[in-house]
Protein backbone atom coordinates (compact mmCIF):
# COMPACT_ATOMS: atom_id res chain seq x y z
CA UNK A 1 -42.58 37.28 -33.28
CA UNK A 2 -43.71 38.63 -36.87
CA UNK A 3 -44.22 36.36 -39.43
CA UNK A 4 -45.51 37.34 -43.03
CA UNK A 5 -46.47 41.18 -41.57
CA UNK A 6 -48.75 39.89 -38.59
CA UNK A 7 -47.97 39.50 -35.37
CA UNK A 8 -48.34 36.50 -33.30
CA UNK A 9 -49.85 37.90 -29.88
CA UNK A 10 -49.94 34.43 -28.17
CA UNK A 11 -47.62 33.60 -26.01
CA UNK A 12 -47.99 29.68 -23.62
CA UNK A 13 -45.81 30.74 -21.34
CA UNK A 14 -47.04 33.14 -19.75
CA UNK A 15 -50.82 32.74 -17.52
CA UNK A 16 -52.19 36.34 -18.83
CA UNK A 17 -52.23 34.74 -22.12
CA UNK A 18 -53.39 31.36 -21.65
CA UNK A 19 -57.28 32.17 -20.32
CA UNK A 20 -60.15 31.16 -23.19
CA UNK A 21 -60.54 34.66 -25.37
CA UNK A 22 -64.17 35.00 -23.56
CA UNK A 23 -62.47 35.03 -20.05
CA UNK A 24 -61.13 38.62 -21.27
CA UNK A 25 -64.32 40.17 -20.17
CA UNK A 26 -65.50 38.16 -17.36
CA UNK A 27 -64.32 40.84 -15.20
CA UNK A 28 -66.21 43.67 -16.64
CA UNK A 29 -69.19 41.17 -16.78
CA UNK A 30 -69.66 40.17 -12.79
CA UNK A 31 -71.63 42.40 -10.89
CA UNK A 32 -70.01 43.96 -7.96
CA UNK A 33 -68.56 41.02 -6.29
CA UNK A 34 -65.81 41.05 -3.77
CA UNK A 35 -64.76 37.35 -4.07
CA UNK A 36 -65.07 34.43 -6.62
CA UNK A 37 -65.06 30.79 -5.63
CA UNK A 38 -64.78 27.98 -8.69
CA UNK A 39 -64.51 24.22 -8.40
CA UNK A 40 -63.78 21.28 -10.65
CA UNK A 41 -65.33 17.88 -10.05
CA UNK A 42 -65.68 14.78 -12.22
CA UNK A 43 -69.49 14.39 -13.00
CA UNK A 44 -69.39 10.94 -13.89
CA UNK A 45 -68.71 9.19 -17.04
CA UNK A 46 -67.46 5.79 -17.72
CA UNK A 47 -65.34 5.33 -14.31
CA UNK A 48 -67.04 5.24 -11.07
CA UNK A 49 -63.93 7.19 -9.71
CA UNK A 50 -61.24 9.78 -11.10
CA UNK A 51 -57.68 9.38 -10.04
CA UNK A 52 -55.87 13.12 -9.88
CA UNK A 53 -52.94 13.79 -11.04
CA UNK A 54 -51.34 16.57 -12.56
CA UNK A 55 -52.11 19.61 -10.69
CA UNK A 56 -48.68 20.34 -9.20
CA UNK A 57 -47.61 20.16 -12.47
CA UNK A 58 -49.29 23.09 -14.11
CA UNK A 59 -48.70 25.30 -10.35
CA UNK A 60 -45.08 24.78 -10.99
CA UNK A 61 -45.06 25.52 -14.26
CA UNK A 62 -47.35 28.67 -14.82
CA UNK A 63 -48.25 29.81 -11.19
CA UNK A 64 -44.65 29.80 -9.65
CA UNK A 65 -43.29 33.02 -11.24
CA UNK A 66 -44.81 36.66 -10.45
CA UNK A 67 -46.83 38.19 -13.45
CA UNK A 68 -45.05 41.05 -14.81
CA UNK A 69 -45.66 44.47 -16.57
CA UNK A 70 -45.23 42.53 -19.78
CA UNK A 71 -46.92 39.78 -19.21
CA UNK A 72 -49.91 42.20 -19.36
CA UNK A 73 -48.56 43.96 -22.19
CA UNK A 74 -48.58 40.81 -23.90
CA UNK A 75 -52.29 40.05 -23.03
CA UNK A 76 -53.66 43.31 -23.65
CA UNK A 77 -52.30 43.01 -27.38
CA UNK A 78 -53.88 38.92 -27.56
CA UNK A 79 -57.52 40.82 -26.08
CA UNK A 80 -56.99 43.66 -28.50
CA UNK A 81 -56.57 41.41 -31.78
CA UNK A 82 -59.45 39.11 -30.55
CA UNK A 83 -61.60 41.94 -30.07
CA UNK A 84 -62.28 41.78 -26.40
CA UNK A 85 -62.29 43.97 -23.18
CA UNK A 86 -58.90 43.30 -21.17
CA UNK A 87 -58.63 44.64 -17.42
CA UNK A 88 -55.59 46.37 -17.43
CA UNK A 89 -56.52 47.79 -14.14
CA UNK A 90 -56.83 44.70 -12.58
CA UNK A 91 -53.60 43.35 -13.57
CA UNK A 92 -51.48 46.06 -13.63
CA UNK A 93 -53.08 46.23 -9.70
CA UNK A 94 -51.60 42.59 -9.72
CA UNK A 95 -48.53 43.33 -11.01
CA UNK A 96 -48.25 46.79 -8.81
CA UNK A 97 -49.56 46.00 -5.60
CA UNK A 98 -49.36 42.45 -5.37
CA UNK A 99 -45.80 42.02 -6.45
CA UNK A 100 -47.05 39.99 -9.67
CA UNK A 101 -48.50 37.28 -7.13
CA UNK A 102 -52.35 36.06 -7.45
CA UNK A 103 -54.72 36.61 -5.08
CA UNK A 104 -55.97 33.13 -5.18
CA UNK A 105 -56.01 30.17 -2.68
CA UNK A 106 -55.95 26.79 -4.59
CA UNK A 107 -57.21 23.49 -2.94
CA UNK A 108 -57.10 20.35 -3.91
CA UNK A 109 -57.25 16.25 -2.99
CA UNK A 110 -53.96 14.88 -2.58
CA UNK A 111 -52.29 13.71 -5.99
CA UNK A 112 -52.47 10.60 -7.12
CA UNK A 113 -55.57 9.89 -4.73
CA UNK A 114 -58.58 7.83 -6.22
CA UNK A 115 -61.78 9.92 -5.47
CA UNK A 116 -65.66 8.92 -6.55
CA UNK A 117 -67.14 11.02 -8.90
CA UNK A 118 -69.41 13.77 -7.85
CA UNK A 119 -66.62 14.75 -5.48
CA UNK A 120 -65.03 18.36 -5.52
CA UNK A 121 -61.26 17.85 -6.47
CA UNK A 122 -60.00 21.16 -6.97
CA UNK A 123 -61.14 24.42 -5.65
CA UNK A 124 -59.92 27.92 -6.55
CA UNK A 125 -60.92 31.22 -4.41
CA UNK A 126 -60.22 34.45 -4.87
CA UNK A 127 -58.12 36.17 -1.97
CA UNK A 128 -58.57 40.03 -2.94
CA UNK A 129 -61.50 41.84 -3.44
CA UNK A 130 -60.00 44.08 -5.63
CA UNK A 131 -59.39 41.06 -8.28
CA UNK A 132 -62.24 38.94 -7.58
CA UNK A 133 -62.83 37.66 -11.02
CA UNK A 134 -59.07 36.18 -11.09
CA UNK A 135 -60.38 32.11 -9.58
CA UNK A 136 -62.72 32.34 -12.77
CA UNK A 137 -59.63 33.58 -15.08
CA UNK A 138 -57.27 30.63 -13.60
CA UNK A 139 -60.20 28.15 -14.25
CA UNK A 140 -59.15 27.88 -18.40
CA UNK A 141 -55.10 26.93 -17.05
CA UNK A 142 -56.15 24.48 -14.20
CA UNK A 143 -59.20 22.41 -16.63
CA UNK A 144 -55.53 21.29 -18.66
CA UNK A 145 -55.62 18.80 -15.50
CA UNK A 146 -58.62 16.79 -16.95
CA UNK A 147 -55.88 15.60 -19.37
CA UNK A 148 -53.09 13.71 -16.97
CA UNK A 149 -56.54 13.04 -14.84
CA UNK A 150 -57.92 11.08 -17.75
CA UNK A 151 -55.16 9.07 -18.71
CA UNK A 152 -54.59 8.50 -15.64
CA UNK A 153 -57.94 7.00 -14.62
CA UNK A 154 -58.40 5.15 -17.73
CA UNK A 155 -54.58 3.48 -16.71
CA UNK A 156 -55.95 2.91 -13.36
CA UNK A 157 -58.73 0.55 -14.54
CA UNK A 158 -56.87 -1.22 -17.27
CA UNK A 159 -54.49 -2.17 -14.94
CA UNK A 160 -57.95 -3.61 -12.52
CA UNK A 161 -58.10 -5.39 -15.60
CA UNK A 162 -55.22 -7.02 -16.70
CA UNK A 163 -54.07 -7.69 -12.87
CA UNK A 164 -58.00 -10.18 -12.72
CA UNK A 165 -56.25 -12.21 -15.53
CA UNK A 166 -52.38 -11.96 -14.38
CA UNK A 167 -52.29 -12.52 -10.92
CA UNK A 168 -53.27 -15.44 -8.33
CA UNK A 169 -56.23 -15.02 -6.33
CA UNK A 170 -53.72 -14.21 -3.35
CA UNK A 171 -51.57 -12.16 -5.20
CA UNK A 172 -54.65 -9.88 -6.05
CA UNK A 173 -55.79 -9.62 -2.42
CA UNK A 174 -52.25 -8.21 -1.90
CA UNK A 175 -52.43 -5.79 -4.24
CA UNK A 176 -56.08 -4.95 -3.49
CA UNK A 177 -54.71 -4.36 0.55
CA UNK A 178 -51.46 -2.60 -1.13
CA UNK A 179 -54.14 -0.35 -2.78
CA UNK A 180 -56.73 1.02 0.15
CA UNK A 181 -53.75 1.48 1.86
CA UNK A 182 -52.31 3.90 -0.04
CA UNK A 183 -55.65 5.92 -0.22
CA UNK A 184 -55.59 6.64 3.03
């Protein structure tokens, strides 16, 4: 899109565009690995536990559809005008070789579940050695959980809240039963 003689290089559609401008030259950075392995866990905070939600989400979303030649295009032009290294290689190897799938293997806890902090929740690993630094690229699109996991955990314990001053003492044993139940 051009808009008063510049052109807009961003596009949030697209994963090759949506990594922090410093993830650009990550790969260029890391010595000679062969794999990457990143995780994402609540360290604590107000909440003695997270609930997660949201991953599925942004996998359906952004991670569903192949990567394509101009895809890359389109994120070589966002490095260039930021002023940062881009691996072409790498991706165009992605979009060449592997069909415009990446090499990654995503793992997470079950959505919806209600985990203690200082508990991995997500983990992303890199399945091809010659893309290794692609877990640390994807790490920028899947942090965007920590805002459906917030809400979500801050929900969780207003509703603790309100159901102490709504509910008999029976009805909250219920819903207390209802509740490990369903986090098994």
């Amino acid at each position: 899109m051009t808009t008063n003689n510049t052109t807009d290089t961003t596009d949030t559609t697209i994963i090759t565009a949506l990594a922090d401008s410093y993830k650009f030259s990550h790969s260029s950075q890391y010595p000679e690995m062969k794999s990457m392995f990143d995780y994402m866990e609540s360290r604590g905070g107000k909440y003695p536990e997270t609930v997660f939600v949201g991953l599925q989400y942004y996998i359906k979303k952004y991670l569903s559809n192949p990567i394509t030649q101009s895809d890359v295009n389109k994120a070589a032009r966002m490095a260039k005008a930021h002023g940062v290294p881009f691996d072409k290689k790498g991706w165009d190897y992605i979009v060449q070789d592997l069909n415009g799938v990446l090499p990654v293997k995503i793992r997470a806890v079950r959505e919806g579940s209600v985990i203690p902090v200082k508990n991995v929740l997500i983990t992303i690993e890199s399945t091809d050695t010659e893309v290794p630094w692609i877990a640390g690229w994807l790490e920028t699109l899947l942090m965007k959980v920590w805002y459906p996991v917030s809400v979500s955990t801050k929900s969780y314990y207003v509703k603790q809240m309100l159901s102490k001053y709504m509910c008999s003492e029976e009805q909250r044993a219920i819903a207390e039963l209802k509740h490990k139940n369903s986090r098994k």
